[in-house]
N, C-alpha and C. Protein backbone atom coordinates (compact mmCIF):
# COMPACT_ATOMS: atom_id res chain seq x y z
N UNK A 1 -35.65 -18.95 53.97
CA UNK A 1 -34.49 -19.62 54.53
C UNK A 1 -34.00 -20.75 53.59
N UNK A 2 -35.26 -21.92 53.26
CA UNK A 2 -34.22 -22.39 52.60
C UNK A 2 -33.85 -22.16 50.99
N UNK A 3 -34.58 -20.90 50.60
CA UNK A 3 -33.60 -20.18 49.02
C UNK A 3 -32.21 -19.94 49.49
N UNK A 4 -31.96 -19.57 50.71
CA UNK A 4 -30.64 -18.86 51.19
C UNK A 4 -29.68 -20.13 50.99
N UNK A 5 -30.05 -21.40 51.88
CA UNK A 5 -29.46 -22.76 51.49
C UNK A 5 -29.12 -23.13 49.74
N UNK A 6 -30.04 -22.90 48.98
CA UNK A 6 -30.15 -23.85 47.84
C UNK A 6 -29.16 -22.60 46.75
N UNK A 7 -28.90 -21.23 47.57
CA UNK A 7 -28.93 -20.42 46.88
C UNK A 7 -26.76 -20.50 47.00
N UNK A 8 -26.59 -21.22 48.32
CA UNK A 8 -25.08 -21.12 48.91
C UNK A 8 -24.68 -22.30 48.23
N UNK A 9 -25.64 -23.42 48.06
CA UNK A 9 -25.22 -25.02 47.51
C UNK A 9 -24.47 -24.50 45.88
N UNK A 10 -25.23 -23.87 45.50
CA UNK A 10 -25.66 -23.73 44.12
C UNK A 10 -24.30 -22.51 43.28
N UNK A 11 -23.98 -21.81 44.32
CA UNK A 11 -22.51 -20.69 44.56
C UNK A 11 -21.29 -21.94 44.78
N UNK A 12 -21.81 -23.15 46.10
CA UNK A 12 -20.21 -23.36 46.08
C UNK A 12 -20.17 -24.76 44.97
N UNK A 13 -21.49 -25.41 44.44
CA UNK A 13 -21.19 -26.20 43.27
C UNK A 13 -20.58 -25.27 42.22
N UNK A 14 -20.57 -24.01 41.96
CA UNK A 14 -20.21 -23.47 40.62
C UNK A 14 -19.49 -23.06 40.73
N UNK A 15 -18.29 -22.82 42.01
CA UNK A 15 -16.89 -22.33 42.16
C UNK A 15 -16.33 -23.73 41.67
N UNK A 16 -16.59 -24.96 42.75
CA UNK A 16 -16.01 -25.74 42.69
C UNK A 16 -15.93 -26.76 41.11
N UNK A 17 -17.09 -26.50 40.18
CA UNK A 17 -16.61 -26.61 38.63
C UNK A 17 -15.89 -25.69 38.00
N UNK A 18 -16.11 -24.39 38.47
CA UNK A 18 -15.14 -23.28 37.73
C UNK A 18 -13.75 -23.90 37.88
N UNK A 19 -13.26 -24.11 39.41
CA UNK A 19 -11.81 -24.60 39.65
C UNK A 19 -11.30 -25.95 38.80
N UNK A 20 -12.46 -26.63 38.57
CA UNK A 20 -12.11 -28.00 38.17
C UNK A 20 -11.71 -27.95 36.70
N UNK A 21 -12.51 -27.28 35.90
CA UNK A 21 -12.59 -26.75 34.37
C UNK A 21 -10.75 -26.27 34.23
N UNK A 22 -10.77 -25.57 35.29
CA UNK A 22 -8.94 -24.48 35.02
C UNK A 22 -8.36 -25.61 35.22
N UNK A 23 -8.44 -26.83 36.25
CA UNK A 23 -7.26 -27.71 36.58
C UNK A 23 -7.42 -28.36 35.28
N UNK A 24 -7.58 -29.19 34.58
CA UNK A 24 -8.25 -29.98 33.31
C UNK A 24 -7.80 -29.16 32.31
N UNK A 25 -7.77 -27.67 31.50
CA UNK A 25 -7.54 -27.31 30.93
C UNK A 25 -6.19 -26.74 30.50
N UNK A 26 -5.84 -26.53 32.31
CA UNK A 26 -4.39 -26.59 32.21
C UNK A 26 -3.51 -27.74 32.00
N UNK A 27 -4.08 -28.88 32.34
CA UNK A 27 -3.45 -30.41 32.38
C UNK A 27 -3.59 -30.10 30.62
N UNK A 28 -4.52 -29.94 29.94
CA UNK A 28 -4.60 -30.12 28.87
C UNK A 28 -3.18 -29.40 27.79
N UNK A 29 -2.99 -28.54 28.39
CA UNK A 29 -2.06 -27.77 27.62
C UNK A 29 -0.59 -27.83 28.04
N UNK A 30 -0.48 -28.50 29.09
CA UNK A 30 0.55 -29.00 29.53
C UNK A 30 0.77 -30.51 28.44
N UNK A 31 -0.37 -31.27 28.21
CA UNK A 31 0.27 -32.41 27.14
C UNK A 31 0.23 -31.58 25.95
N UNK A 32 -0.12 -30.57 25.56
CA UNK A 32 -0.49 -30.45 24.16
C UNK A 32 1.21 -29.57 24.11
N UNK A 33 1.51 -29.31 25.03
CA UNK A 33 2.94 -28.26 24.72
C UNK A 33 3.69 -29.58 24.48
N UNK A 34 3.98 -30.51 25.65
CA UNK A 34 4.64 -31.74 25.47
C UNK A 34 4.96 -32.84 24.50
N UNK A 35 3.44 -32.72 23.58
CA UNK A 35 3.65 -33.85 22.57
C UNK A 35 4.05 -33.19 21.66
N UNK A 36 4.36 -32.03 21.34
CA UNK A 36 4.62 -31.12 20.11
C UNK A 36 6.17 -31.12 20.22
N UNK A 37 7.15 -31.32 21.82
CA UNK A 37 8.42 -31.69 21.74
C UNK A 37 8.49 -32.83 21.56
N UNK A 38 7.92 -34.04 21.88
CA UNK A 38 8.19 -34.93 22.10
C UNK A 38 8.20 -35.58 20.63
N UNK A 39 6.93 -34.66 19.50
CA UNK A 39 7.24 -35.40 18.27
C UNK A 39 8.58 -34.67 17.45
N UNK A 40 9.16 -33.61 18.08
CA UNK A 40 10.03 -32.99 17.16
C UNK A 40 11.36 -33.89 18.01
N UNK A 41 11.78 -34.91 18.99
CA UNK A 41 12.89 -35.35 19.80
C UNK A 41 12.57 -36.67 18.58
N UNK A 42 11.42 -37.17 18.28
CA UNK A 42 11.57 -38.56 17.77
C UNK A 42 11.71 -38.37 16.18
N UNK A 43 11.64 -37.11 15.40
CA UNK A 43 11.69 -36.82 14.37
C UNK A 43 13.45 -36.75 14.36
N UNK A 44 14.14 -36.32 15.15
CA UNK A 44 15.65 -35.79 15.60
C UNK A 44 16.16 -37.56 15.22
N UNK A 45 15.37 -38.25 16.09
CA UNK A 45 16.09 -39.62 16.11
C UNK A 45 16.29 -40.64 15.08
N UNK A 46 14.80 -40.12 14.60
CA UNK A 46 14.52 -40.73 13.35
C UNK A 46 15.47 -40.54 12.19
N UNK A 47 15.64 -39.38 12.03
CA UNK A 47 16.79 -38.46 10.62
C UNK A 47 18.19 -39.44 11.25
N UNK A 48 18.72 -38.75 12.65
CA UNK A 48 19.81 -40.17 12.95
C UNK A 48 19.81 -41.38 12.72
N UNK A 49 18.79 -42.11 12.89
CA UNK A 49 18.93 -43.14 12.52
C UNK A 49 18.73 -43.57 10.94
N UNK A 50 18.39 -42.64 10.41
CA UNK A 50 18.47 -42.94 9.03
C UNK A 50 20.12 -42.42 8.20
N UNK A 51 20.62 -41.58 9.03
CA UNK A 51 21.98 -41.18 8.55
C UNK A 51 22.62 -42.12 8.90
N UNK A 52 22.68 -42.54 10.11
CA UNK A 52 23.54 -43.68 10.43
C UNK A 52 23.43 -45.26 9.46
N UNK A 53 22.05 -45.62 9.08
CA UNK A 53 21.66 -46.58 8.05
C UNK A 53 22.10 -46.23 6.89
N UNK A 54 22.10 -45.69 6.47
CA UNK A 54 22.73 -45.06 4.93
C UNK A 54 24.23 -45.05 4.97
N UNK A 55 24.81 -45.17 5.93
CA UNK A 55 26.37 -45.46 6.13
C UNK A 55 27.06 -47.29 5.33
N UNK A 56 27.82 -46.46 4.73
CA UNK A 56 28.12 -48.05 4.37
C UNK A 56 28.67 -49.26 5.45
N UNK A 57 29.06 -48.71 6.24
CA UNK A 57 29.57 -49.73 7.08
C UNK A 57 27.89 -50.64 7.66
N UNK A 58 27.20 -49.75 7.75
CA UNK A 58 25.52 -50.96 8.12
C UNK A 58 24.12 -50.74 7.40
N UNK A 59 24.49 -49.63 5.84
CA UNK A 59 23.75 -50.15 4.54
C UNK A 59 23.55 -51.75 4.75
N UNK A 60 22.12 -51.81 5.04
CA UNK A 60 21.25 -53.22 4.94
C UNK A 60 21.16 -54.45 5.82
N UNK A 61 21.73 -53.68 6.86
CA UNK A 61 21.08 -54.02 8.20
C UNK A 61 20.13 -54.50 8.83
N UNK A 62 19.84 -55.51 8.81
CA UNK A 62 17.88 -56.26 8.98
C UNK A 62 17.63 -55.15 10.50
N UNK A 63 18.30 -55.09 11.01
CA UNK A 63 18.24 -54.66 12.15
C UNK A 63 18.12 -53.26 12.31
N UNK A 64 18.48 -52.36 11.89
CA UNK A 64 19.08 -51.15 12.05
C UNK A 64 17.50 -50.71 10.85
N UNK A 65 17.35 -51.71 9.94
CA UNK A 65 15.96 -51.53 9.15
C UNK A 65 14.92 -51.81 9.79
N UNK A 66 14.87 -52.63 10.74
CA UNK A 66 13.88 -52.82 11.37
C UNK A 66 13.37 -50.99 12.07
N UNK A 67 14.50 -51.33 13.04
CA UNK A 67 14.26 -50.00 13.87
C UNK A 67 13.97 -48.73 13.26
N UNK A 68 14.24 -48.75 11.76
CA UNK A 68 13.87 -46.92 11.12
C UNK A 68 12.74 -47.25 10.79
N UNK A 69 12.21 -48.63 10.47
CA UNK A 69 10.64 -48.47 10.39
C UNK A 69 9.69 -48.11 11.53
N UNK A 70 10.36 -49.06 12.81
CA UNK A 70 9.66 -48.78 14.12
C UNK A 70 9.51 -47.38 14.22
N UNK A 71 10.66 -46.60 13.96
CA UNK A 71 10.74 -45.21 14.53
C UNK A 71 9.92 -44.45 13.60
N UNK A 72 9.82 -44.65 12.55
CA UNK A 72 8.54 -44.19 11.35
C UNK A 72 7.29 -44.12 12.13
N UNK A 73 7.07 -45.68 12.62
CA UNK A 73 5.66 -45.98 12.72
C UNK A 73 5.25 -45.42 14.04
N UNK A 74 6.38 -45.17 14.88
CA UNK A 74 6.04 -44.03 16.52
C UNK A 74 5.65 -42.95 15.92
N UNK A 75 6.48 -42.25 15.44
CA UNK A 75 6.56 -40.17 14.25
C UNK A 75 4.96 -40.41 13.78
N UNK A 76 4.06 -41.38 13.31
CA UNK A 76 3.08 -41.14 12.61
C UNK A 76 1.93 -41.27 13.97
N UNK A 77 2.18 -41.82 14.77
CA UNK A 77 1.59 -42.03 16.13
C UNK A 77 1.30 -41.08 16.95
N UNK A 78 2.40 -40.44 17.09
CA UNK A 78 2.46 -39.29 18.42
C UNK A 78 1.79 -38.20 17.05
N UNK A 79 2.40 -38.51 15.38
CA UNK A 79 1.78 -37.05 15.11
C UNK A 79 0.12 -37.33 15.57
N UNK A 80 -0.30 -38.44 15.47
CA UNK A 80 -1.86 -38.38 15.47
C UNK A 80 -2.28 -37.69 16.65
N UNK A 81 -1.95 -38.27 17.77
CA UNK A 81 -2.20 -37.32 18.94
C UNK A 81 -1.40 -36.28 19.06
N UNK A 82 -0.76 -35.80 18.26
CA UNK A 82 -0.26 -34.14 18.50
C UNK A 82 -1.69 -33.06 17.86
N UNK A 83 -2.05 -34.04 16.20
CA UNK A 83 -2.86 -33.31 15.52
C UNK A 83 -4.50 -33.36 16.86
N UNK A 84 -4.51 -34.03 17.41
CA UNK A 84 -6.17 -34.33 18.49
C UNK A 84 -5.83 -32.99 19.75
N UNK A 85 -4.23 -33.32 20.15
CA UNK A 85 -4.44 -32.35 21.42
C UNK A 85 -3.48 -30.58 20.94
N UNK A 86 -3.20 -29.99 19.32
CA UNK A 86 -2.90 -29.45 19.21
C UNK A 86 -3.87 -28.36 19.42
N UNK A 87 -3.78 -27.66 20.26
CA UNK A 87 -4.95 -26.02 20.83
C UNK A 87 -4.04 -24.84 20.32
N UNK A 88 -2.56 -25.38 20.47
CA UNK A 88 -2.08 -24.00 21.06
C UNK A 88 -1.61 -22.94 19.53
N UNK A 89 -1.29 -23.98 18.03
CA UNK A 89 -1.06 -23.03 17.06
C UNK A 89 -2.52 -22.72 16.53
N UNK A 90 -3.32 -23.49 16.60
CA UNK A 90 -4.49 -22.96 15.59
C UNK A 90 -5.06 -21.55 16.44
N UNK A 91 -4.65 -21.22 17.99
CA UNK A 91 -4.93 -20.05 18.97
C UNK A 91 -3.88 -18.83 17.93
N UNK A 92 -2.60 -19.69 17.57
CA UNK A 92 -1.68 -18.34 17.40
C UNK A 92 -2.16 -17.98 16.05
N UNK A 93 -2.86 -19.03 15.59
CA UNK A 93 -3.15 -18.86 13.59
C UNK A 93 -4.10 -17.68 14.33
N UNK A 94 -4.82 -17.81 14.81
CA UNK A 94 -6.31 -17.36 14.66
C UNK A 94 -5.50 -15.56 14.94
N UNK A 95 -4.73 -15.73 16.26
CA UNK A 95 -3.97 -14.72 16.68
C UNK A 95 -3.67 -13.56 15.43
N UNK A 96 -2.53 -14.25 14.83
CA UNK A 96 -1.41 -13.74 14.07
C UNK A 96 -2.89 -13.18 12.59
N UNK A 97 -3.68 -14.03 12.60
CA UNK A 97 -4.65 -13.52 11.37
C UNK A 97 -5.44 -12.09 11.69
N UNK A 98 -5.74 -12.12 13.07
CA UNK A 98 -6.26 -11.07 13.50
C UNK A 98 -5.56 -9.78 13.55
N UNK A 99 -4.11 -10.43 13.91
CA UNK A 99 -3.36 -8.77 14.46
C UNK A 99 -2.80 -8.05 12.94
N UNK A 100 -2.51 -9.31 11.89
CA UNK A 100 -2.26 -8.98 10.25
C UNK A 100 -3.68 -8.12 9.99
N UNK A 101 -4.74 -8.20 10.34
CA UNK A 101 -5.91 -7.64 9.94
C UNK A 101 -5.92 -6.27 10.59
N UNK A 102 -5.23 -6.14 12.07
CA UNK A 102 -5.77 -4.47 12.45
C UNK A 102 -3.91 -3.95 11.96
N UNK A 103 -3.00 -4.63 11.54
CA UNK A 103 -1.78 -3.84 11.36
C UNK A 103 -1.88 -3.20 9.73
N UNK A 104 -2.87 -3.52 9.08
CA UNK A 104 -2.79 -3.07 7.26
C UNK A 104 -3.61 -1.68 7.44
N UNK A 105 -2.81 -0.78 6.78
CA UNK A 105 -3.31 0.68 6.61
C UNK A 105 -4.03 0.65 5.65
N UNK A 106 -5.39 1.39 5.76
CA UNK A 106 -5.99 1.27 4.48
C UNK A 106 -5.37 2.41 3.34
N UNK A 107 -6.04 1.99 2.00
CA UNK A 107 -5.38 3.14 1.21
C UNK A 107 -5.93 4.30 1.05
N UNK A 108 -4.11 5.30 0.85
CA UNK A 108 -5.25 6.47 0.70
C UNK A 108 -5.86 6.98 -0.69
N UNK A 109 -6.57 7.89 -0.50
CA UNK A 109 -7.66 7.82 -1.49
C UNK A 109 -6.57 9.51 -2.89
């Protein structure tokens, strides 16, 4: 009787980490899709604001210089945590290396 107990504890502790593992991993790939837009929106802003600085009307701008550095120093930021929570291309590298490997005909002889 009580194996039957230790045996039901032991089933619903290991559903209830199985479920927890999927919620967490999905959270995970939900930021890792996110920061990969989020660094290509501040890269967008960045190039603007450097076209717009290079304009003669506010060529040398303390101000407008300030801010393309700020916006530099975010782009090198988010890349850091893009490069920590990036899962999803090194999956497609690994992918795309594999399927290049069964699509090559060997030669014939």
């Amino acid at each position: 009787m009580l194996m039957i107990i230790f045996l039901t504890i032991s089933l619903l502790l290991n559903a209830f980490f199985i479920w927890y593992i999927y919620q967490v991993l999905k959270k995970l790939l939900f930021v890792s899709e996110n920061i990969g837009d989020l660094l290509e929106t501040l890269e967008g802003f960045g190039e603007h604001l450097e076209g717009v600085y290079s304009l003669e009307t506010y060529y040398g701008d303390q101000t407008l210089e300030k801010l393309l550095e700020h916006s530099k120093e975010i782009v090198k930021e988010v890349q850091a945590y893009r490069d920590i929570y990036d899962i999803i291309q090194e999956d497609e590298a690994d992918l795309d290396k594999i399927e290049g490997y069964y699509d090559e005909t060997p030669p014939e002889e």
